[in-house]
N, C-alpha and C. Protein backbone atom coordinates (compact mmCIF):
# COMPACT_ATOMS: atom_id res chain seq x y z
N UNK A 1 95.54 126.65 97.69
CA UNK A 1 95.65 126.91 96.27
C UNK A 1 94.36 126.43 95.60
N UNK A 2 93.68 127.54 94.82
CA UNK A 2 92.93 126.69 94.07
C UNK A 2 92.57 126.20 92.94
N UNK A 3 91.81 125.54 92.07
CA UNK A 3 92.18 124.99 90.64
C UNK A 3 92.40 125.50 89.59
N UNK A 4 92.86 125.13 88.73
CA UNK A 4 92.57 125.85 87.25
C UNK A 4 91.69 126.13 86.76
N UNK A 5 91.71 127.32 86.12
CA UNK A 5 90.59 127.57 85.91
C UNK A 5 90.26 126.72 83.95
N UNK A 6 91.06 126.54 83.78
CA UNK A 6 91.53 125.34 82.24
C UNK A 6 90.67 124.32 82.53
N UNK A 7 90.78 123.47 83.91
CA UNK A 7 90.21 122.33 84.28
C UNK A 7 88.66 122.64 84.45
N UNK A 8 88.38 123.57 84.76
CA UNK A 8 87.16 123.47 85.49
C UNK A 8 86.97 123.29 87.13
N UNK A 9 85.36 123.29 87.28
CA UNK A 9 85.10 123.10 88.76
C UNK A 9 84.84 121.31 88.78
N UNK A 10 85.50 120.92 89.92
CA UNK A 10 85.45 119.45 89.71
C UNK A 10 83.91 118.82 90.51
N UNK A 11 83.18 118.02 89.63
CA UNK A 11 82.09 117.14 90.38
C UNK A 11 82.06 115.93 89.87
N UNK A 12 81.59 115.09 90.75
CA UNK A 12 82.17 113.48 91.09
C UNK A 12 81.24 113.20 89.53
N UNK A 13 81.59 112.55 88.64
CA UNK A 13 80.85 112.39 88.01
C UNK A 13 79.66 111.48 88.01
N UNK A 14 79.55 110.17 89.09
CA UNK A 14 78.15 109.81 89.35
C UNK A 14 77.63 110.92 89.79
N UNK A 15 77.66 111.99 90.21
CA UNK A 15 77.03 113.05 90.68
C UNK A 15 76.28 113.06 89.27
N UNK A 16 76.86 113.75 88.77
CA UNK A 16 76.28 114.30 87.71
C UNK A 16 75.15 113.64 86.61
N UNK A 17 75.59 112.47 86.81
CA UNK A 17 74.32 111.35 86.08
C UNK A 17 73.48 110.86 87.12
N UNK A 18 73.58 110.93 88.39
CA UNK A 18 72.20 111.15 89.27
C UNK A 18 71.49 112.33 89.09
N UNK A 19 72.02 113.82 89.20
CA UNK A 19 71.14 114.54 88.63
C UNK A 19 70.31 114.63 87.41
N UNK A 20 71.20 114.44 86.46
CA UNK A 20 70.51 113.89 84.90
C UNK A 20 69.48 113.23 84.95
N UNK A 21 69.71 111.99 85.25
CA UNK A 21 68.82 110.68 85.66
C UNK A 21 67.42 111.48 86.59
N UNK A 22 67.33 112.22 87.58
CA UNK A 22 66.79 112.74 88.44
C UNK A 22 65.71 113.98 88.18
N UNK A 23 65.82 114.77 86.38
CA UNK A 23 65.48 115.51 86.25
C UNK A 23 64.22 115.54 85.27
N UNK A 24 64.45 113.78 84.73
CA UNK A 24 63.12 113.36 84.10
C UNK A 24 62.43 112.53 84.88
N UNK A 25 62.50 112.73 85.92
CA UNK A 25 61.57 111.79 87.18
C UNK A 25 60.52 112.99 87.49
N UNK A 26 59.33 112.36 87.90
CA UNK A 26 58.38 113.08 88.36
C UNK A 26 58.23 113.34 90.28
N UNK A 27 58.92 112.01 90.88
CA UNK A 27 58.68 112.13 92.22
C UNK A 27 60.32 112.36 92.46
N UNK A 28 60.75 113.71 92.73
CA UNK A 28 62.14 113.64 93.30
C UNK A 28 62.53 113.18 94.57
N UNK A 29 63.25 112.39 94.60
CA UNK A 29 63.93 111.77 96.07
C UNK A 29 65.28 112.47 96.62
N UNK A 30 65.71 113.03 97.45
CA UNK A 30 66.90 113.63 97.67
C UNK A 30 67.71 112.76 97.38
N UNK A 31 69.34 113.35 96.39
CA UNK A 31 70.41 112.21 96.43
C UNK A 31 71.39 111.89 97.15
N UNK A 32 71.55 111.07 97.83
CA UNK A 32 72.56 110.63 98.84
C UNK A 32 74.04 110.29 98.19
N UNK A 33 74.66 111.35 98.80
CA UNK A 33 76.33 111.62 98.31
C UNK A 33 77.04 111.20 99.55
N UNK A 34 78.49 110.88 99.29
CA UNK A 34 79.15 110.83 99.94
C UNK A 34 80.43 112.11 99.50
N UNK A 35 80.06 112.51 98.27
CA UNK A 35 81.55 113.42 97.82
C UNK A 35 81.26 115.04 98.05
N UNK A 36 81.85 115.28 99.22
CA UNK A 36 81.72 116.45 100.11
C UNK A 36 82.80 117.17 98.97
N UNK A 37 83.63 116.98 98.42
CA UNK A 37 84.55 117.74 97.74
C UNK A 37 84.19 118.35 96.15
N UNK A 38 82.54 118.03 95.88
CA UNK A 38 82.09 118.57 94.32
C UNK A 38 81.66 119.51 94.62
N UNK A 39 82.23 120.46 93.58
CA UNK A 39 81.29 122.00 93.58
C UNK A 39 80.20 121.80 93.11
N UNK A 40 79.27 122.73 93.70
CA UNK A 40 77.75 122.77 93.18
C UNK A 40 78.00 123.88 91.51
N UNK A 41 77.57 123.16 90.83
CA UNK A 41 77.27 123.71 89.28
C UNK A 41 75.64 124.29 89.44
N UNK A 42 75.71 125.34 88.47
CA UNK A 42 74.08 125.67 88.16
C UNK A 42 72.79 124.41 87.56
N UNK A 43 73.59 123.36 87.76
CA UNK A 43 72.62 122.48 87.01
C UNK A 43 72.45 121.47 88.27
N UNK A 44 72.90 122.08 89.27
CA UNK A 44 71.83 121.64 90.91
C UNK A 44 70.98 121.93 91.27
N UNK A 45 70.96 123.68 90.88
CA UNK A 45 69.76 124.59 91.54
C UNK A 45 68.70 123.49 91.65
N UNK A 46 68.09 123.82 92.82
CA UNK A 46 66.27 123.04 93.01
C UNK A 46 66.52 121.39 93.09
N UNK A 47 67.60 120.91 93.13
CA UNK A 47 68.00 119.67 93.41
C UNK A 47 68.28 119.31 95.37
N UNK A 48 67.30 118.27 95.57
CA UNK A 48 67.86 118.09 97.02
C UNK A 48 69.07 117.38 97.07
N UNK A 49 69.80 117.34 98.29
CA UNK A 49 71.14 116.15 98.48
C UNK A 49 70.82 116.08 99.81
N UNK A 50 70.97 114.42 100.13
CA UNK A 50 71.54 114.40 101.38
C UNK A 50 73.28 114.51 101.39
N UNK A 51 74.23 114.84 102.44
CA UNK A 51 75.02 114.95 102.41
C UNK A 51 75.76 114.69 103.76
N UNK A 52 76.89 113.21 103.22
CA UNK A 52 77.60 112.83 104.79
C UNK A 52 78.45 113.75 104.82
N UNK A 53 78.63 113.64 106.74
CA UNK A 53 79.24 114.74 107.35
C UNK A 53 80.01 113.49 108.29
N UNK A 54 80.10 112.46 107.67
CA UNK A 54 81.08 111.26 108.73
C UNK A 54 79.91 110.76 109.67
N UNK A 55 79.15 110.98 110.27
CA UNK A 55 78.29 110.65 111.21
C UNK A 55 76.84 110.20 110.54
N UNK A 56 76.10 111.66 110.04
CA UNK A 56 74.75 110.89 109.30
C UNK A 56 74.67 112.24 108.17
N UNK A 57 73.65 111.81 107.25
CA UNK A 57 73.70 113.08 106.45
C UNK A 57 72.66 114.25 106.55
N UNK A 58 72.99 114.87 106.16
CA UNK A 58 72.93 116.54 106.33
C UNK A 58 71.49 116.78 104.87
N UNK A 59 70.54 116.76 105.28
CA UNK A 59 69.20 117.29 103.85
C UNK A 59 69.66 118.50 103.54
N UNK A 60 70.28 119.12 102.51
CA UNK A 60 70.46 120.36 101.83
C UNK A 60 69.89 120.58 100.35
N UNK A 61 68.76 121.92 100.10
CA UNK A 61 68.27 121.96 98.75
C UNK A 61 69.44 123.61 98.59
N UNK A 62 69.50 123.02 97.28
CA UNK A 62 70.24 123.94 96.54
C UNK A 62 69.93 125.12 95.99
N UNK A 63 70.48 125.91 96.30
CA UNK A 63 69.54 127.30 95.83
C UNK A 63 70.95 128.64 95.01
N UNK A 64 70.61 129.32 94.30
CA UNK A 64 71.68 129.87 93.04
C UNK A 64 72.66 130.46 93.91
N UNK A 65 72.77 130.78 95.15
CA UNK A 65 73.96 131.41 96.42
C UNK A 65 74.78 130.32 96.60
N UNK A 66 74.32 129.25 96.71
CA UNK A 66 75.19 128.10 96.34
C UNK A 66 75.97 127.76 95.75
N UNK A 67 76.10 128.44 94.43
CA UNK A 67 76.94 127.76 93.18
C UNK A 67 78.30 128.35 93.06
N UNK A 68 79.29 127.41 92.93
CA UNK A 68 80.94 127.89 93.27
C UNK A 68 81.46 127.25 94.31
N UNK A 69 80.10 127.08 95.56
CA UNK A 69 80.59 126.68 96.60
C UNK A 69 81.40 125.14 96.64
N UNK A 70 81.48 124.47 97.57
CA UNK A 70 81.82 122.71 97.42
C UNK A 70 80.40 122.03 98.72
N UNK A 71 79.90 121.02 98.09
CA UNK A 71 78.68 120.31 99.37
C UNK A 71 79.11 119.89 100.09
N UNK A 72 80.48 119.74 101.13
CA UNK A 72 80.73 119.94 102.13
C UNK A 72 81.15 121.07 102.86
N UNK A 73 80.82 122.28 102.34
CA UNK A 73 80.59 123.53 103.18
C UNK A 73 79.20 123.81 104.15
N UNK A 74 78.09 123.02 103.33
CA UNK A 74 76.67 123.19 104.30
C UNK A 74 76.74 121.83 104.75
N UNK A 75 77.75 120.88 105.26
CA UNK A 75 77.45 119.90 105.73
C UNK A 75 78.38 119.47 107.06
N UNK A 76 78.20 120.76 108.02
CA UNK A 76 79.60 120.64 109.18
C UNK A 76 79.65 118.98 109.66
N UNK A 77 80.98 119.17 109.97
CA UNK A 77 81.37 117.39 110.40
C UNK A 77 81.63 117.95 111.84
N UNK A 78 81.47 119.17 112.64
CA UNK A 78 81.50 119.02 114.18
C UNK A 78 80.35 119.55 114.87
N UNK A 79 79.83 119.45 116.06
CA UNK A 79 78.78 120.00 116.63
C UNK A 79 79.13 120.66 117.66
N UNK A 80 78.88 121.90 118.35
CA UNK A 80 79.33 122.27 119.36
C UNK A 80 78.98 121.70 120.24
N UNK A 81 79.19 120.98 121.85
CA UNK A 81 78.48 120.29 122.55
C UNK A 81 78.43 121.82 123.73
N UNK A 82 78.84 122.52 123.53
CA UNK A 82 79.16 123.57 124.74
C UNK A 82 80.43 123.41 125.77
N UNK A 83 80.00 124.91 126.56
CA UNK A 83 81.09 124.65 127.72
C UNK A 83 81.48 123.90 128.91
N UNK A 84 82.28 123.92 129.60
CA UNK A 84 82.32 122.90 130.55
C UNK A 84 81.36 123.82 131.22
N UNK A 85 80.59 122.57 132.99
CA UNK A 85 79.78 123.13 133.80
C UNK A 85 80.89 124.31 134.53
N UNK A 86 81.78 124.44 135.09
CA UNK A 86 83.03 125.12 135.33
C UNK A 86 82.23 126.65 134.32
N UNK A 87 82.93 126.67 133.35
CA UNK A 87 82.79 128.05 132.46
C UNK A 87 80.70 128.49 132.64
N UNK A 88 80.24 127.51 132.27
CA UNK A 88 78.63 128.09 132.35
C UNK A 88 78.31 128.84 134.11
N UNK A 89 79.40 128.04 135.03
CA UNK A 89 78.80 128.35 136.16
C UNK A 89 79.36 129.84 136.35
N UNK A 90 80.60 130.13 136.16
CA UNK A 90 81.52 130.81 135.79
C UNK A 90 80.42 132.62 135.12
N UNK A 91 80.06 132.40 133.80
CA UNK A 91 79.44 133.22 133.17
C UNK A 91 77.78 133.38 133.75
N UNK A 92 77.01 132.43 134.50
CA UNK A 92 76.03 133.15 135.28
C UNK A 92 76.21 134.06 136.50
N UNK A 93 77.60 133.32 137.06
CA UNK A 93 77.99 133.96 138.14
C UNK A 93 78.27 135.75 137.85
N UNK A 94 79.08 135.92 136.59
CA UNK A 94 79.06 137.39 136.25
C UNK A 94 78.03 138.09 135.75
N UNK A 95 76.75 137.08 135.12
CA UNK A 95 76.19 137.71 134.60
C UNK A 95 75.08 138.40 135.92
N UNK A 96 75.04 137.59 136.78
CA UNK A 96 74.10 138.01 138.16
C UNK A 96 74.84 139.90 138.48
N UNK A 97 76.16 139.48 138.80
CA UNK A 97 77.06 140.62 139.28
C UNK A 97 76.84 141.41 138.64
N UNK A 98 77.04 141.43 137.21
CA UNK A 98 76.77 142.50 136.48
C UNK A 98 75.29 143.27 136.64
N UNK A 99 74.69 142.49 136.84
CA UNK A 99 72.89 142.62 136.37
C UNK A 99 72.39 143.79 137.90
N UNK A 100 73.04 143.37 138.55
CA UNK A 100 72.83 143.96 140.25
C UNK A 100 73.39 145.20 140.01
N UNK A 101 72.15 146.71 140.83
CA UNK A 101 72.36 147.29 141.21
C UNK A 101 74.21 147.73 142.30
N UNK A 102 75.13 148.52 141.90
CA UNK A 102 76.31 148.27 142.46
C UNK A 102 75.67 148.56 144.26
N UNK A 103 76.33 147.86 144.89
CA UNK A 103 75.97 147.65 146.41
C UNK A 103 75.58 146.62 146.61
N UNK A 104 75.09 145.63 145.90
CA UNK A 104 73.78 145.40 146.00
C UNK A 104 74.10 143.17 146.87
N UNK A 105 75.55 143.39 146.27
CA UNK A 105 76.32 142.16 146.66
C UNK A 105 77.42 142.79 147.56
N UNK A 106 77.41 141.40 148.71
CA UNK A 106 78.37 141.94 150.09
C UNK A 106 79.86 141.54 150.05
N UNK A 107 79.66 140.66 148.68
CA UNK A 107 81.47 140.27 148.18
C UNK A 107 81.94 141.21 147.57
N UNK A 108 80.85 141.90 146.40
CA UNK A 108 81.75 142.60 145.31
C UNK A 108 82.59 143.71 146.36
N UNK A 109 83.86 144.17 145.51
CA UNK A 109 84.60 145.25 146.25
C UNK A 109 84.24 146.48 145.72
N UNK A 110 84.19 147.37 146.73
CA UNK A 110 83.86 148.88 146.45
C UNK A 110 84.72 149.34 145.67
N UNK A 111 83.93 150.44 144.76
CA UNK A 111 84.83 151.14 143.64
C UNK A 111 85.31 152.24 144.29
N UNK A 112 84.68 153.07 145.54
CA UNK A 112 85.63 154.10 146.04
C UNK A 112 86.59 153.72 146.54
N UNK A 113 87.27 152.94 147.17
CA UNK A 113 88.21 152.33 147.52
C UNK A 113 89.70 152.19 146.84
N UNK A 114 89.09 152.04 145.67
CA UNK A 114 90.05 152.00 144.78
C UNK A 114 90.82 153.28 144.33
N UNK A 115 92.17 153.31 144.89
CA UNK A 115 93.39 154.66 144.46
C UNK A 115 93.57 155.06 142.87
N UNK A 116 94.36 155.91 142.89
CA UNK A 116 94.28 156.23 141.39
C UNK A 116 95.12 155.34 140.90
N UNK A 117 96.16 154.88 141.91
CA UNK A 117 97.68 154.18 141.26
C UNK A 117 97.20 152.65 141.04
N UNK A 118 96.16 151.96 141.14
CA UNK A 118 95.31 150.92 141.53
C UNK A 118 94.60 150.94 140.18
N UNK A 119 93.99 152.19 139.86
CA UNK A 119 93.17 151.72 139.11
C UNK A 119 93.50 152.38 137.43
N UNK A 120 94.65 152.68 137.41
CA UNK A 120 95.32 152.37 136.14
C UNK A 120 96.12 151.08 136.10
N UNK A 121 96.53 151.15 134.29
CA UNK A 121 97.16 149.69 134.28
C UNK A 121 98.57 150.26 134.51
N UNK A 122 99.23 149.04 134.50
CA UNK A 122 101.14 149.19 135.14
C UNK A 122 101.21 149.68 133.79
N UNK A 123 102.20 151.06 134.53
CA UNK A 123 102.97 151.40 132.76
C UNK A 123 102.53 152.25 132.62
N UNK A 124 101.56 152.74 132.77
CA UNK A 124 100.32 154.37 132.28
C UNK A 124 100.08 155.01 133.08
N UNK A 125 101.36 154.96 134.10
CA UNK A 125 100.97 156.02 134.99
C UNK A 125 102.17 157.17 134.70
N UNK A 126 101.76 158.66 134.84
CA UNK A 126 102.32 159.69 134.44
C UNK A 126 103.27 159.34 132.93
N UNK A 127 102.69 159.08 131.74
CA UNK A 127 102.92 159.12 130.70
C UNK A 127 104.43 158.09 130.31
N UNK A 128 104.18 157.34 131.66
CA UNK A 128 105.61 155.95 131.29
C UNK A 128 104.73 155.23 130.20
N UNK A 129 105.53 154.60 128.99
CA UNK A 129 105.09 153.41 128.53
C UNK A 129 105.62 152.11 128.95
């Protein structure tokens, strides 16, 4: 569900007086948030944030595609680490098979071999569903 639109878009309000504060400075420093749940307002644009993601924070500059959004949308809290060695070994193994001329491996099984009743699926043969 999402808010009223009566209320407004909600931002933490120290947010908002760090930007203030931030916009009559001459050397900008990115601001370090912790409130992943404020929407970005147009009065971020060109503003840096760092932004925690639970672990460390995330450098994001704000740009007008941004606005509506919330600053914990560009700040993922998971990383993919990948697949197990199992699945990687798994997907070179097909990708070799695939890549090969057919013949060309003494495991793969021959495609003439294969009957007609074999090489449909169960169920689709002579118009059974």
């Amino acid at each position: 569900m999402s808010r009223s639109i009566w209320k407004g878009p909600f931002v933490d309000p120290s947010l908002i007086k760090k930007v203030e504060k931030q916009k009559n400075e001459t050397k900008k420093m990115p601001i370090k948030t912790w409130s992943r749940k404020s929407t970005i307002i147009p009065e971020f644009i060109g503003v840096s944030f760092l932004i925690h993601n639970g672990k460390k924070f995330i450098p994001i500059k704000i740009s007008e595609e941004m606005v509506g959004h919330k600053l914990g949308e560009f700040s993922p809290t998971r990383q993919f680490s990948g697949h197990t060695p199992a699945d990687k070994k798994a997907a070179a193994e097909a990708g070799t098979v695939a890549a090969s001329p057919k013949g060309a491996t003494a495991n793969a099984p021959s495609t003439a071999s294969k009957t007609p009743a074999t090489a449909t699926p169960k169920g689709k043969e002579d118009g059974k569903k």
